[in-house]
PDB file of N, CA and C in Angstrom:
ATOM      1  N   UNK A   1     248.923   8.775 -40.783  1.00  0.00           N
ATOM      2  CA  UNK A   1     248.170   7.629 -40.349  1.00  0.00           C
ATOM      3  C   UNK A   1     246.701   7.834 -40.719  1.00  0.00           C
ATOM      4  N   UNK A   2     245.686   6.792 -41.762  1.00  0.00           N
ATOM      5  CA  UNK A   2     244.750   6.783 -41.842  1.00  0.00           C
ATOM      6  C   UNK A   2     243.823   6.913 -40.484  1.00  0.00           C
ATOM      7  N   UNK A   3     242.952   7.904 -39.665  1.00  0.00           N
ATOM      8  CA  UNK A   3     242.481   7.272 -38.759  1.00  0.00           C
ATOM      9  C   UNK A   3     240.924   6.922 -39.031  1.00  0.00           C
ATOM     10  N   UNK A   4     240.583   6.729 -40.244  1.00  0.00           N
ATOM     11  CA  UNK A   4     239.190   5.721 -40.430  1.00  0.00           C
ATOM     12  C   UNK A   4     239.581   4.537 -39.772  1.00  0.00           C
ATOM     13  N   UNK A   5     240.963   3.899 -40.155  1.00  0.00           N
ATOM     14  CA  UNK A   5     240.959   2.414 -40.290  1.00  0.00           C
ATOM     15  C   UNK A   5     241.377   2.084 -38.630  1.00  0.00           C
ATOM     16  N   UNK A   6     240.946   3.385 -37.628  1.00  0.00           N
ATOM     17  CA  UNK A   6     241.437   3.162 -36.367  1.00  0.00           C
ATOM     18  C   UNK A   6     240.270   3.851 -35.520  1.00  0.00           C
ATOM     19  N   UNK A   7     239.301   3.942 -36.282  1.00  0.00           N
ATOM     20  CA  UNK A   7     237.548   4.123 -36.043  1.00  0.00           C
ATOM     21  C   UNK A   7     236.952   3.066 -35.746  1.00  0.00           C
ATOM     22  N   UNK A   8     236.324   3.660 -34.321  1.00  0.00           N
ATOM     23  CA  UNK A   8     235.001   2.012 -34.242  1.00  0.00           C
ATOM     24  C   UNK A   8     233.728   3.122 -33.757  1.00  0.00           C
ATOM     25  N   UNK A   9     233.036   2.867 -34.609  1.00  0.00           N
ATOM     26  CA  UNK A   9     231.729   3.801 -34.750  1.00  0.00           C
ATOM     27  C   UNK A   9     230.479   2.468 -33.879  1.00  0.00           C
ATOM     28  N   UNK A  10     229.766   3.465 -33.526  1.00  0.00           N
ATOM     29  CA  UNK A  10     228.464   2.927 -32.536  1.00  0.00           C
ATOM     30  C   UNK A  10     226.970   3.264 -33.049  1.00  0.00           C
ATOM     31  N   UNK A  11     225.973   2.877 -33.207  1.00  0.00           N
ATOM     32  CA  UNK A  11     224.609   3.416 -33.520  1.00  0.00           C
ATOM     33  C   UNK A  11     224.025   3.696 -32.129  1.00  0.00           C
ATOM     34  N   UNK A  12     223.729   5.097 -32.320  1.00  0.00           N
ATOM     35  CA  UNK A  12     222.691   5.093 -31.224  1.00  0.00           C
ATOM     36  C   UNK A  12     221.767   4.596 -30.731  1.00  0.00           C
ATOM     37  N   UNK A  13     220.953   4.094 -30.047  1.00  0.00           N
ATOM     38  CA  UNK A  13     219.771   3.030 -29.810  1.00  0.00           C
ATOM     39  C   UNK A  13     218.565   3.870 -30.243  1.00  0.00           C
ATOM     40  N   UNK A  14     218.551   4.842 -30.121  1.00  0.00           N
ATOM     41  CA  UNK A  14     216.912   5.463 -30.576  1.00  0.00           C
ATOM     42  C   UNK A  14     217.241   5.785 -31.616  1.00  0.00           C
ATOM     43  N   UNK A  15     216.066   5.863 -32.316  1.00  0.00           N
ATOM     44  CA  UNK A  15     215.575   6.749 -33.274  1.00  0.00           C
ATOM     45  C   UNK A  15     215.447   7.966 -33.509  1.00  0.00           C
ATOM     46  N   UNK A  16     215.956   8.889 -34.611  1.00  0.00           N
ATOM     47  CA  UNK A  16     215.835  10.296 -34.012  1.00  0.00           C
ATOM     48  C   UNK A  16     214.876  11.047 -35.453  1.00  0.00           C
ATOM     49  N   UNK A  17     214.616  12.357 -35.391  1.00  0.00           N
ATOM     50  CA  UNK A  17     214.113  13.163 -36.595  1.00  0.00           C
ATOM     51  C   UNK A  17     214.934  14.404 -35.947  1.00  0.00           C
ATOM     52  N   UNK A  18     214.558  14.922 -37.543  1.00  0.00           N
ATOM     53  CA  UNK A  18     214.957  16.342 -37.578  1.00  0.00           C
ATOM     54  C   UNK A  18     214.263  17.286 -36.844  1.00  0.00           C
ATOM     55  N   UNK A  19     214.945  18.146 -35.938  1.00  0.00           N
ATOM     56  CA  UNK A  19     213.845  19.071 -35.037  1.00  0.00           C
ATOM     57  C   UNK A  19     213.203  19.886 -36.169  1.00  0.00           C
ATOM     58  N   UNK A  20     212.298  20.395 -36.169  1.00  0.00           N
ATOM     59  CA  UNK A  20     211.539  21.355 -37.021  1.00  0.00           C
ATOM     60  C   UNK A  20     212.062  22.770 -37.545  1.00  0.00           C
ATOM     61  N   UNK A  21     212.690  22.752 -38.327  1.00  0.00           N
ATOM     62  CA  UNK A  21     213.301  23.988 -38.788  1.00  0.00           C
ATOM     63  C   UNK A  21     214.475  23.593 -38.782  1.00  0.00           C
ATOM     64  N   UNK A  22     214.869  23.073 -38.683  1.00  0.00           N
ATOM     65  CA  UNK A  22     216.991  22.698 -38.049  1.00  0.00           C
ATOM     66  C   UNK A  22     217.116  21.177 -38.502  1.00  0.00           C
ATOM     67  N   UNK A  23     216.366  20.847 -40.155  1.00  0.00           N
ATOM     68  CA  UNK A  23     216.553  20.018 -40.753  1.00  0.00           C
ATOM     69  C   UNK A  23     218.115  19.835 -41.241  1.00  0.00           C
ATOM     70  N   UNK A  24     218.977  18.945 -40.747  1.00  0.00           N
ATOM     71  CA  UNK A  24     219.910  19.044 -41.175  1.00  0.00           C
ATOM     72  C   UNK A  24     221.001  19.720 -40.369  1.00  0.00           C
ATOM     73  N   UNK A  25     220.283  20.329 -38.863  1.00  0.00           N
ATOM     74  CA  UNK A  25     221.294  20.976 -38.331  1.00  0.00           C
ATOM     75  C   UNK A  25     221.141  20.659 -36.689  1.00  0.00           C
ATOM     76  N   UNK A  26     219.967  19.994 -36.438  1.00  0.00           N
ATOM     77  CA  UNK A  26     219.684  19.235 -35.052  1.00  0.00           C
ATOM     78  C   UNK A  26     218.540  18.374 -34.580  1.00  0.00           C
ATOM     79  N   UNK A  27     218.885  17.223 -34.447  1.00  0.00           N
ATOM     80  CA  UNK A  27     217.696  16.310 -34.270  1.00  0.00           C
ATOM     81  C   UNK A  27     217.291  16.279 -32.964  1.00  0.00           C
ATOM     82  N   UNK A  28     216.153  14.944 -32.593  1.00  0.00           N
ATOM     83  CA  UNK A  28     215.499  15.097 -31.457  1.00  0.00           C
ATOM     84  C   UNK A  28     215.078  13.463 -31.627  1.00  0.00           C
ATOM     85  N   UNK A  29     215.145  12.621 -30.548  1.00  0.00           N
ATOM     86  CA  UNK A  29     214.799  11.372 -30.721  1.00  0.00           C
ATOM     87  C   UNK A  29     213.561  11.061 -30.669  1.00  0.00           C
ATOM     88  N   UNK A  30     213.013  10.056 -30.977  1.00  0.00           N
ATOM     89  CA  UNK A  30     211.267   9.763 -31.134  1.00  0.00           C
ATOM     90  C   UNK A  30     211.466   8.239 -30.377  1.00  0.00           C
ATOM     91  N   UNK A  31     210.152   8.295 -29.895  1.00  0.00           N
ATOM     92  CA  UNK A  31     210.141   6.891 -29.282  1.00  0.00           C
ATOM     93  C   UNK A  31     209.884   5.448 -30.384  1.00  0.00           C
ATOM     94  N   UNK A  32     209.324   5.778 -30.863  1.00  0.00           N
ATOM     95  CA  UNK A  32     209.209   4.208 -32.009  1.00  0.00           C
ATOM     96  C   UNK A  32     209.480   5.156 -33.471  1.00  0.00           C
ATOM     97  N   UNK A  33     210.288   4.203 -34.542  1.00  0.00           N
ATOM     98  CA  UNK A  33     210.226   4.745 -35.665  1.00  0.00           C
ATOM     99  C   UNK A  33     208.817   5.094 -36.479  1.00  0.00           C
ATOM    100  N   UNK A  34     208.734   6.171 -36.811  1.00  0.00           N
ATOM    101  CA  UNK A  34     207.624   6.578 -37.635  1.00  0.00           C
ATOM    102  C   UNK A  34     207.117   5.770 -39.538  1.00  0.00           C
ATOM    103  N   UNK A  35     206.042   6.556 -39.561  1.00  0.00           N
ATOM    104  CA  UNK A  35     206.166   6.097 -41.119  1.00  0.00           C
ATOM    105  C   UNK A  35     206.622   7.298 -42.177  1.00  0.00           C
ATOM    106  N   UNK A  36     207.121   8.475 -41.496  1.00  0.00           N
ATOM    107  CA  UNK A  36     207.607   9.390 -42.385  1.00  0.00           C
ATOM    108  C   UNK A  36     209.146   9.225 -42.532  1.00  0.00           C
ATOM    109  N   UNK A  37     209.495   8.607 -43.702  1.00  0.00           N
ATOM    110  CA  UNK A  37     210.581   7.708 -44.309  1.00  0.00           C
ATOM    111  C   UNK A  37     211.869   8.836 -44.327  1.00  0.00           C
ATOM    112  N   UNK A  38     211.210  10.489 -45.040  1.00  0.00           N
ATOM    113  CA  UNK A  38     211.757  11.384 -44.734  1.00  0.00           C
ATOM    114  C   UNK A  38     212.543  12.194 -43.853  1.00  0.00           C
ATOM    115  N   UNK A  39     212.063  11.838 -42.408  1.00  0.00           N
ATOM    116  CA  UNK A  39     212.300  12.324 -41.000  1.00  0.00           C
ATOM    117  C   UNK A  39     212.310  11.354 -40.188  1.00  0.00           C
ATOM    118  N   UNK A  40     213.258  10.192 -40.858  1.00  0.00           N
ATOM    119  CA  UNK A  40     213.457   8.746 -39.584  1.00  0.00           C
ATOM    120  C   UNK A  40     215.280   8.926 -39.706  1.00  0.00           C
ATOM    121  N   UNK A  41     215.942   8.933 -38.790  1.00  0.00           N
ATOM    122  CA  UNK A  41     216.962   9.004 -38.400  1.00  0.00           C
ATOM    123  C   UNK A  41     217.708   7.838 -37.748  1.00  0.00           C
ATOM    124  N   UNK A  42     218.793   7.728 -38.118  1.00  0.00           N
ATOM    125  CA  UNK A  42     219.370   7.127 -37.140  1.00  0.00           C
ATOM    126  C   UNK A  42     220.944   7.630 -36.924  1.00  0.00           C
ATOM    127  N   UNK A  43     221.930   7.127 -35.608  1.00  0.00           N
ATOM    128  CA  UNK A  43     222.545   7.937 -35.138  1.00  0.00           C
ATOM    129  C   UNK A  43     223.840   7.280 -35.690  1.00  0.00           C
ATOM    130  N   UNK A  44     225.519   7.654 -35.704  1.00  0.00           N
ATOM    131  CA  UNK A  44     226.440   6.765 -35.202  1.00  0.00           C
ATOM    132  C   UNK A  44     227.496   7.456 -34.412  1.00  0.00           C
ATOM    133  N   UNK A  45     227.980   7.156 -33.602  1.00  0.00           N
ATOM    134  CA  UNK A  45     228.945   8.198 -32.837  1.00  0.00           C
ATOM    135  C   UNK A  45     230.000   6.932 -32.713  1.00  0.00           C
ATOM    136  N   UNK A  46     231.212   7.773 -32.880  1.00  0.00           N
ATOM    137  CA  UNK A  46     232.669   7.277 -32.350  1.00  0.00           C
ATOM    138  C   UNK A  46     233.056   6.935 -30.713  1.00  0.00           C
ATOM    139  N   UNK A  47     233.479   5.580 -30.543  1.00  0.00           N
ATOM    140  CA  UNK A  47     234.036   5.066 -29.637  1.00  0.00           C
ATOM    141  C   UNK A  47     235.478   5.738 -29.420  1.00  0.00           C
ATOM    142  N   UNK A  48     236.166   5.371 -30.445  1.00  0.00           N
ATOM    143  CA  UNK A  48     237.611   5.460 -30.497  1.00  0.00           C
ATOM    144  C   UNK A  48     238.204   6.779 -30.600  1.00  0.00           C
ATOM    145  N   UNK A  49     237.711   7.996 -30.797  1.00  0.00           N
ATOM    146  CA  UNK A  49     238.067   9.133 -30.721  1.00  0.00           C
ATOM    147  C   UNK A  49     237.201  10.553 -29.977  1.00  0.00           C
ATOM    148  N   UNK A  50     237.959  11.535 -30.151  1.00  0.00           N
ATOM    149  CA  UNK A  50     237.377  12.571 -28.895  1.00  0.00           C
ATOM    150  C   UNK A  50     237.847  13.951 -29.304  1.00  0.00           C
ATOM    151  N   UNK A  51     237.481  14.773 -29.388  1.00  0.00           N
ATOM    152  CA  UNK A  51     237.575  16.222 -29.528  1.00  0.00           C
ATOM    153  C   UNK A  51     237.671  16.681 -30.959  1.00  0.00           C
ATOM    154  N   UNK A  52     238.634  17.342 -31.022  1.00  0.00           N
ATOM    155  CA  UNK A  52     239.172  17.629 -32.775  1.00  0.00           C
ATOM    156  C   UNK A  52     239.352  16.500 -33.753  1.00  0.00           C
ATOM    157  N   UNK A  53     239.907  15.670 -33.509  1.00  0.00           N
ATOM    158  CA  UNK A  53     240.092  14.532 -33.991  1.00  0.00           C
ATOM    159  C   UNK A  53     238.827  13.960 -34.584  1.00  0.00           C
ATOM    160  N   UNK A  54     238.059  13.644 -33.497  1.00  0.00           N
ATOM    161  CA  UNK A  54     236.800  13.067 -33.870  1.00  0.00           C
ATOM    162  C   UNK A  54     235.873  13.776 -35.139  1.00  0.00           C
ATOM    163  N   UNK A  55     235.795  14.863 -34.955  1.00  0.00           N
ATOM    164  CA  UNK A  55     235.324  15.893 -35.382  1.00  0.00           C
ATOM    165  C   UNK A  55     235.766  15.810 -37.226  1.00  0.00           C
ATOM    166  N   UNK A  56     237.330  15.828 -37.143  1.00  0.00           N
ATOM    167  CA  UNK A  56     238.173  15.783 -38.367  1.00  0.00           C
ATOM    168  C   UNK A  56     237.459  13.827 -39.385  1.00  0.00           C
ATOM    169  N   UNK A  57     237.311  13.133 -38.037  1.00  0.00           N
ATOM    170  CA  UNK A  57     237.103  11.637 -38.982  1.00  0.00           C
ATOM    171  C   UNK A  57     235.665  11.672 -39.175  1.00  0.00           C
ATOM    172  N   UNK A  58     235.097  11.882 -38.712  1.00  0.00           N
ATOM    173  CA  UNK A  58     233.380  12.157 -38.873  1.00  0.00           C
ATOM    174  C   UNK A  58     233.718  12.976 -40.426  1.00  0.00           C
ATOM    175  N   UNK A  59     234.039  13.934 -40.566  1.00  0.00           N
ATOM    176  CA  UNK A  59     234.141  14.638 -41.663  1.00  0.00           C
ATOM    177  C   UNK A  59     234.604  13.657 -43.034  1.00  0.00           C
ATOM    178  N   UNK A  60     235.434  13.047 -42.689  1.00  0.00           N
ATOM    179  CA  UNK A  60     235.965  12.041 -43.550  1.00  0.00           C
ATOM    180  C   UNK A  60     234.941  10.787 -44.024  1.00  0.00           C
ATOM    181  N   UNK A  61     233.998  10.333 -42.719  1.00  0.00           N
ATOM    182  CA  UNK A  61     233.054   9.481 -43.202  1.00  0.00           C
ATOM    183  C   UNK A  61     232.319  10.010 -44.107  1.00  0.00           C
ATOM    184  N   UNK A  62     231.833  11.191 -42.946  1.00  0.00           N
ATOM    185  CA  UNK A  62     230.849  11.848 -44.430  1.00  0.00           C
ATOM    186  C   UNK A  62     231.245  11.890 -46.383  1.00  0.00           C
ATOM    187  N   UNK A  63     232.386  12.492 -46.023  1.00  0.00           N
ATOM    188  CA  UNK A  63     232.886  12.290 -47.495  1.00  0.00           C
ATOM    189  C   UNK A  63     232.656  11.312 -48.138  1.00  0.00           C
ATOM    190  N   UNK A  64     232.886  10.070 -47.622  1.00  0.00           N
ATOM    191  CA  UNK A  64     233.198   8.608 -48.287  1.00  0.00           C
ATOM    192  C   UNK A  64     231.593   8.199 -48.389  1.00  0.00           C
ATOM    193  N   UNK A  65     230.527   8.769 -47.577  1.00  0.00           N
ATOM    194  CA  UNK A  65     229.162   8.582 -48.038  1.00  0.00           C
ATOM    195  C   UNK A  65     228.869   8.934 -49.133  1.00  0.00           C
ATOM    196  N   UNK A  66     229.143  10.241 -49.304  1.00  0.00           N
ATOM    197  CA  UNK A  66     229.216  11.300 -50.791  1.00  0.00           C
ATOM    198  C   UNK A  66     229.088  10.502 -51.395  1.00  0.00           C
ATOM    199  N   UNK A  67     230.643   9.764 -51.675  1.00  0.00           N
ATOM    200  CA  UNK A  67     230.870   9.073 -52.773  1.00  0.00           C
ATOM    201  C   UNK A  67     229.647   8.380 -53.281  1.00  0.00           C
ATOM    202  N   UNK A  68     229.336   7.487 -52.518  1.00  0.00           N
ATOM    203  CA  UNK A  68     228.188   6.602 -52.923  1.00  0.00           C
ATOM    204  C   UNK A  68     226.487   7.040 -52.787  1.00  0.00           C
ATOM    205  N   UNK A  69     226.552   8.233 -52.300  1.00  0.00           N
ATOM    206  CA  UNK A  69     225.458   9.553 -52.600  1.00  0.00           C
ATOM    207  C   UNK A  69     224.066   8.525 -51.560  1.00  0.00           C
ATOM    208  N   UNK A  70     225.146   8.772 -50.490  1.00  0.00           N
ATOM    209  CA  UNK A  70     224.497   8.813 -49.251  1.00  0.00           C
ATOM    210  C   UNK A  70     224.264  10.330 -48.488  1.00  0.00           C
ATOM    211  N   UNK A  71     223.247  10.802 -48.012  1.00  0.00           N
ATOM    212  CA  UNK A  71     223.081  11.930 -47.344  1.00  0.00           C
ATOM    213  C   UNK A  71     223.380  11.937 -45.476  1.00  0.00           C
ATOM    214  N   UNK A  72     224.361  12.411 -45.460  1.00  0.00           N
ATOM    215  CA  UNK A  72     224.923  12.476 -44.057  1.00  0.00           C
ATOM    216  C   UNK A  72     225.029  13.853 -43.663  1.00  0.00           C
ATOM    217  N   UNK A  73     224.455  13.602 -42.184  1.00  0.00           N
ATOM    218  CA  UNK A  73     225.300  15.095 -41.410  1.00  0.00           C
ATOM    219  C   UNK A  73     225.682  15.210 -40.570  1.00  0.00           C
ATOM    220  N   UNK A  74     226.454  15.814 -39.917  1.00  0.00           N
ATOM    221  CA  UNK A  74     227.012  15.889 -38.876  1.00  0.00           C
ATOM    222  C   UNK A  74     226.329  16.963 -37.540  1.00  0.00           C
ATOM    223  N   UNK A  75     225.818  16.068 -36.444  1.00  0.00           N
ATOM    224  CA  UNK A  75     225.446  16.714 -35.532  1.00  0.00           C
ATOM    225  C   UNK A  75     225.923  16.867 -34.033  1.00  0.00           C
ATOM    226  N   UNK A  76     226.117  17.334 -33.472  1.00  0.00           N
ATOM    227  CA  UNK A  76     226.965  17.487 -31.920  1.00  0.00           C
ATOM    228  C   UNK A  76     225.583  17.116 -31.093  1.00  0.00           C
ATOM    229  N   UNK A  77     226.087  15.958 -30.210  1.00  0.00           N
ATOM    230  CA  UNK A  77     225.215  15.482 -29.058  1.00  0.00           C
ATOM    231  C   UNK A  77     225.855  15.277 -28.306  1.00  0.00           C
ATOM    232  N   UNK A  78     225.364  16.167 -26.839  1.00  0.00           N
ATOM    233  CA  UNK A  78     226.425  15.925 -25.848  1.00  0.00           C
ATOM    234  C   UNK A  78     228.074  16.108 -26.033  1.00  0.00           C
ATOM    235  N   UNK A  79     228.189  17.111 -26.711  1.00  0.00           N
ATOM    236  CA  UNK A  79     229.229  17.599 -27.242  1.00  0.00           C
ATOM    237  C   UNK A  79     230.464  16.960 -27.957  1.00  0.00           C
ATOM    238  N   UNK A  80     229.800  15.573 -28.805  1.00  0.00           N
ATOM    239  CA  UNK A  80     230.448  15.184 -29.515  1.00  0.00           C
ATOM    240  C   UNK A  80     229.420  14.856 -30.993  1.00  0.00           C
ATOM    241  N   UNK A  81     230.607  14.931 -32.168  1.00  0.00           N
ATOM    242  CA  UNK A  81     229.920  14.599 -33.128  1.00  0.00           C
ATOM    243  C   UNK A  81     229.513  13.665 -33.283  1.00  0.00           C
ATOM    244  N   UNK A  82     228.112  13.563 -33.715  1.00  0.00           N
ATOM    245  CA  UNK A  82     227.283  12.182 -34.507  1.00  0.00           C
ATOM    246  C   UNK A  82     227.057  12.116 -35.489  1.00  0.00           C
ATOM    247  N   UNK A  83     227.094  11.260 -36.572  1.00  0.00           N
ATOM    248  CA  UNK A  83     226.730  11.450 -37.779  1.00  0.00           C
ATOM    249  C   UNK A  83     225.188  10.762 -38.258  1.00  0.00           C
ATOM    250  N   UNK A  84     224.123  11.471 -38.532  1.00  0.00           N
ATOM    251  CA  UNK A  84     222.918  10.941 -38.656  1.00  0.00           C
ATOM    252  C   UNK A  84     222.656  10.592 -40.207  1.00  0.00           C
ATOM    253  N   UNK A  85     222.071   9.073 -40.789  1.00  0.00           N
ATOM    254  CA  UNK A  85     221.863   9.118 -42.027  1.00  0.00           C
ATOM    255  C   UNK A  85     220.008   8.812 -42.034  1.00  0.00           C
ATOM    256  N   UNK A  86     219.705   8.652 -43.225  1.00  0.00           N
ATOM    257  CA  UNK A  86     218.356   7.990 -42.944  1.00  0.00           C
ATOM    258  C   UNK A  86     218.406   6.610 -42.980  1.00  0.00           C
ATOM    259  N   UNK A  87     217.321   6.033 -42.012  1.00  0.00           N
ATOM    260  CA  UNK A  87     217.293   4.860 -41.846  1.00  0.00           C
ATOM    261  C   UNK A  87     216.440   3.658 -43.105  1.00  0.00           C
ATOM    262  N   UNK A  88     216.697   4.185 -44.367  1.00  0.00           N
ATOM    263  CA  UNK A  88     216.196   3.450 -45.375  1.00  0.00           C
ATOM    264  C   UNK A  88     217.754   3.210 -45.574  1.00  0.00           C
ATOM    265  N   UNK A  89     218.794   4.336 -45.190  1.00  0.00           N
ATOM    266  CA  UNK A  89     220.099   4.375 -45.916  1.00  0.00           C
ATOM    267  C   UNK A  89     221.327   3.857 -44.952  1.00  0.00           C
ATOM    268  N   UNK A  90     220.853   2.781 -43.607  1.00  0.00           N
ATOM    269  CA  UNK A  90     221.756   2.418 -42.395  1.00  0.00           C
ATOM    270  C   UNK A  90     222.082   1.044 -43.447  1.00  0.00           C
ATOM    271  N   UNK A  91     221.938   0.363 -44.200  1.00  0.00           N
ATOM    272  CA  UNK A  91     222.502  -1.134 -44.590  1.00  0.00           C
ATOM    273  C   UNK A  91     223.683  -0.603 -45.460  1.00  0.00           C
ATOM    274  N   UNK A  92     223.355   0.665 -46.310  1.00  0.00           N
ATOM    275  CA  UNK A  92     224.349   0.850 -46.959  1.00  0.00           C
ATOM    276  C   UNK A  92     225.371   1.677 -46.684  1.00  0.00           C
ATOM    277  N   UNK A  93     225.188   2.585 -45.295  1.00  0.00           N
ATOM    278  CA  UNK A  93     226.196   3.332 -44.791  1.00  0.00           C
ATOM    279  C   UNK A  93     227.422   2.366 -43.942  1.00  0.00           C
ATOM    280  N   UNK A  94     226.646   1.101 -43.563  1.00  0.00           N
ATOM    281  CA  UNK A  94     227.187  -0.147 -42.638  1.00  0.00           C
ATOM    282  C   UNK A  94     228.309  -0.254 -43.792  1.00  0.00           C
ATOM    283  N   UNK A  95     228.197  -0.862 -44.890  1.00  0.00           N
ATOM    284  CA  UNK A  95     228.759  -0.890 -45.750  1.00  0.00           C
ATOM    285  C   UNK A  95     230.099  -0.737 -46.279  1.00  0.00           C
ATOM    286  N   UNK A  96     229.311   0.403 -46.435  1.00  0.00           N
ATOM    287  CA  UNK A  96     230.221   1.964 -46.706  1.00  0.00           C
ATOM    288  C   UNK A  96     231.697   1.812 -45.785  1.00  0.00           C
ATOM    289  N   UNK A  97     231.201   1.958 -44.580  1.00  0.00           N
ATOM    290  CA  UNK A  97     232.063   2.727 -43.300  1.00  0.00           C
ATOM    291  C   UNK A  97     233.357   1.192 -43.020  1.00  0.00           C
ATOM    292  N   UNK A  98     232.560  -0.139 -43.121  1.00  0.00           N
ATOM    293  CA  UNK A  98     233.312  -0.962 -43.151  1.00  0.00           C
ATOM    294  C   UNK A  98     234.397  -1.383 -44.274  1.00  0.00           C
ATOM    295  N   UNK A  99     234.397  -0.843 -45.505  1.00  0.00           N
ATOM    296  CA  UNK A  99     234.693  -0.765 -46.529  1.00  0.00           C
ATOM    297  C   UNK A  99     236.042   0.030 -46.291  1.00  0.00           C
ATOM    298  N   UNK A 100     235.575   1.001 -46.023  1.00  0.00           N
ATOM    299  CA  UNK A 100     236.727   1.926 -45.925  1.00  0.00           C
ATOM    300  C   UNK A 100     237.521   1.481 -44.292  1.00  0.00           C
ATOM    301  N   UNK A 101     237.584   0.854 -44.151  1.00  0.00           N
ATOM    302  CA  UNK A 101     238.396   0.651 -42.726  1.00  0.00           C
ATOM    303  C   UNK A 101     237.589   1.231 -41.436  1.00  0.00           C
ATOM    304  N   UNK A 102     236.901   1.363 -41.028  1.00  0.00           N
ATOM    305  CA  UNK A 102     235.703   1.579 -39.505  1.00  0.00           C
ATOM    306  C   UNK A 102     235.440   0.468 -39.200  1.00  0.00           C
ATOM    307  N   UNK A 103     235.684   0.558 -37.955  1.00  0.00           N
ATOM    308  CA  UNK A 103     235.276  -1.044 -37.147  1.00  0.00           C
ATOM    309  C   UNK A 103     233.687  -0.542 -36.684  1.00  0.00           C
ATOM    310  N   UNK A 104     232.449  -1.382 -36.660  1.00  0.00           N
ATOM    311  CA  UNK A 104     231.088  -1.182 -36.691  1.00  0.00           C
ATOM    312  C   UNK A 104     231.087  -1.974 -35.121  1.00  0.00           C
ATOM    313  N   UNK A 105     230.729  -1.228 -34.089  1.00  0.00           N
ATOM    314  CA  UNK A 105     230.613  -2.479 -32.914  1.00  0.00           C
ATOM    315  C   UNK A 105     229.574  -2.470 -32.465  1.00  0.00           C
ATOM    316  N   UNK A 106     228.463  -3.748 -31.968  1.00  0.00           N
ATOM    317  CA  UNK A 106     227.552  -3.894 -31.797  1.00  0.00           C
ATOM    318  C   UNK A 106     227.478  -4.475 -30.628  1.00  0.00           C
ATOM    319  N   UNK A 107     225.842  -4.711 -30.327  1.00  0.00           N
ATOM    320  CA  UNK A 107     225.730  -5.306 -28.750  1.00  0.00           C
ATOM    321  C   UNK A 107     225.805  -7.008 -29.116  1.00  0.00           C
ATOM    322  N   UNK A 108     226.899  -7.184 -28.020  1.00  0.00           N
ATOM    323  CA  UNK A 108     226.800  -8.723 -28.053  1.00  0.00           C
ATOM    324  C   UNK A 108     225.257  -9.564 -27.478  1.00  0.00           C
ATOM    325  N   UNK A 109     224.936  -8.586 -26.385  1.00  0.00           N
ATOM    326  CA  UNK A 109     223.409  -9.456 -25.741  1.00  0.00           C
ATOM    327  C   UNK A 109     222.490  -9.515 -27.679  1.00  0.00           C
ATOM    328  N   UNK A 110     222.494  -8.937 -27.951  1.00  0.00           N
ATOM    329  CA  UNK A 110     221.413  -8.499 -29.325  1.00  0.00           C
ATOM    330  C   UNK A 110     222.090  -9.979 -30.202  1.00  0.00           C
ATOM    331  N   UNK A 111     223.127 -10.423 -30.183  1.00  0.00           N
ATOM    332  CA  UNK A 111     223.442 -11.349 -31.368  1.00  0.00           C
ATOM    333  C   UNK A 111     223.102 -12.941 -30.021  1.00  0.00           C
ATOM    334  N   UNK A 112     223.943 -12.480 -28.857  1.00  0.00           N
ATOM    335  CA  UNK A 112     224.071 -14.014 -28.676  1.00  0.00           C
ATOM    336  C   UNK A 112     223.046 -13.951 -27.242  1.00  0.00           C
ATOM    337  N   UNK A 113     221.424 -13.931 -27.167  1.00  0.00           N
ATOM    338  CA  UNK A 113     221.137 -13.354 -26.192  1.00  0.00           C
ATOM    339  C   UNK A 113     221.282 -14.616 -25.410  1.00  0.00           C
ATOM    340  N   UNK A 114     221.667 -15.056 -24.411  1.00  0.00           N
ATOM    341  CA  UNK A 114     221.890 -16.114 -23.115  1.00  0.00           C
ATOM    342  C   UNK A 114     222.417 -15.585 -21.769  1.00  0.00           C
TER     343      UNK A 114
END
């Protein structure tokens, strides 16, 4: 069983950067996005899965970023994986992830605010 196509991935609400030294291996959120294009982050974590599993499809997104030579990594928050890309590179990871079967779920107040 494919389980991308049984993925519903979430964006984190903040903004994050790379902690200092642990580029690539642990971030830290910032309150407003910066202008260093380099060290602007953003988050996505899985709804639909949990432990090993999760762990195993995160790995799989990443891959399918590759392809299209997106830079992804995988970071543990709160002891699940997140996958952080840069936020010049969130329209085309959206993309990406929907492409390959990931359901993208968003806040309904944000589209239909009433």
């Amino acid at each position: 069983m494919n389980n991308i196509q049984l993925s519903v991935v979430h964006r984190l609400p903040q903004s994050y950067r790379w902690l200092s030294g642990f580029a690539g291996i642990k971030v830290e959120p910032i309150p407003l996005p910066g202008n260093d294009e380099d060290n602007n982050l953003i988050g996505l974590k899985l709804l639909s899965h949990e432990g090993e599993l999760a762990w195993q499809v995160m790995h799989q997104l990443t891959n399918a970023l590759e392809d299209i030579q997106v830079k992804a990594a995988i970071v543990e928050i709160d002891g699940e994986p997140c996958l952080f890309v840069h936020r010049e590179d969130e329209s085309a990871t959206l993309c990406c992830l929907k492409n390959i079967g990931a359901a993208i779920a968003e806040s309904v107040t944000a589209l239909y605010p009433f």
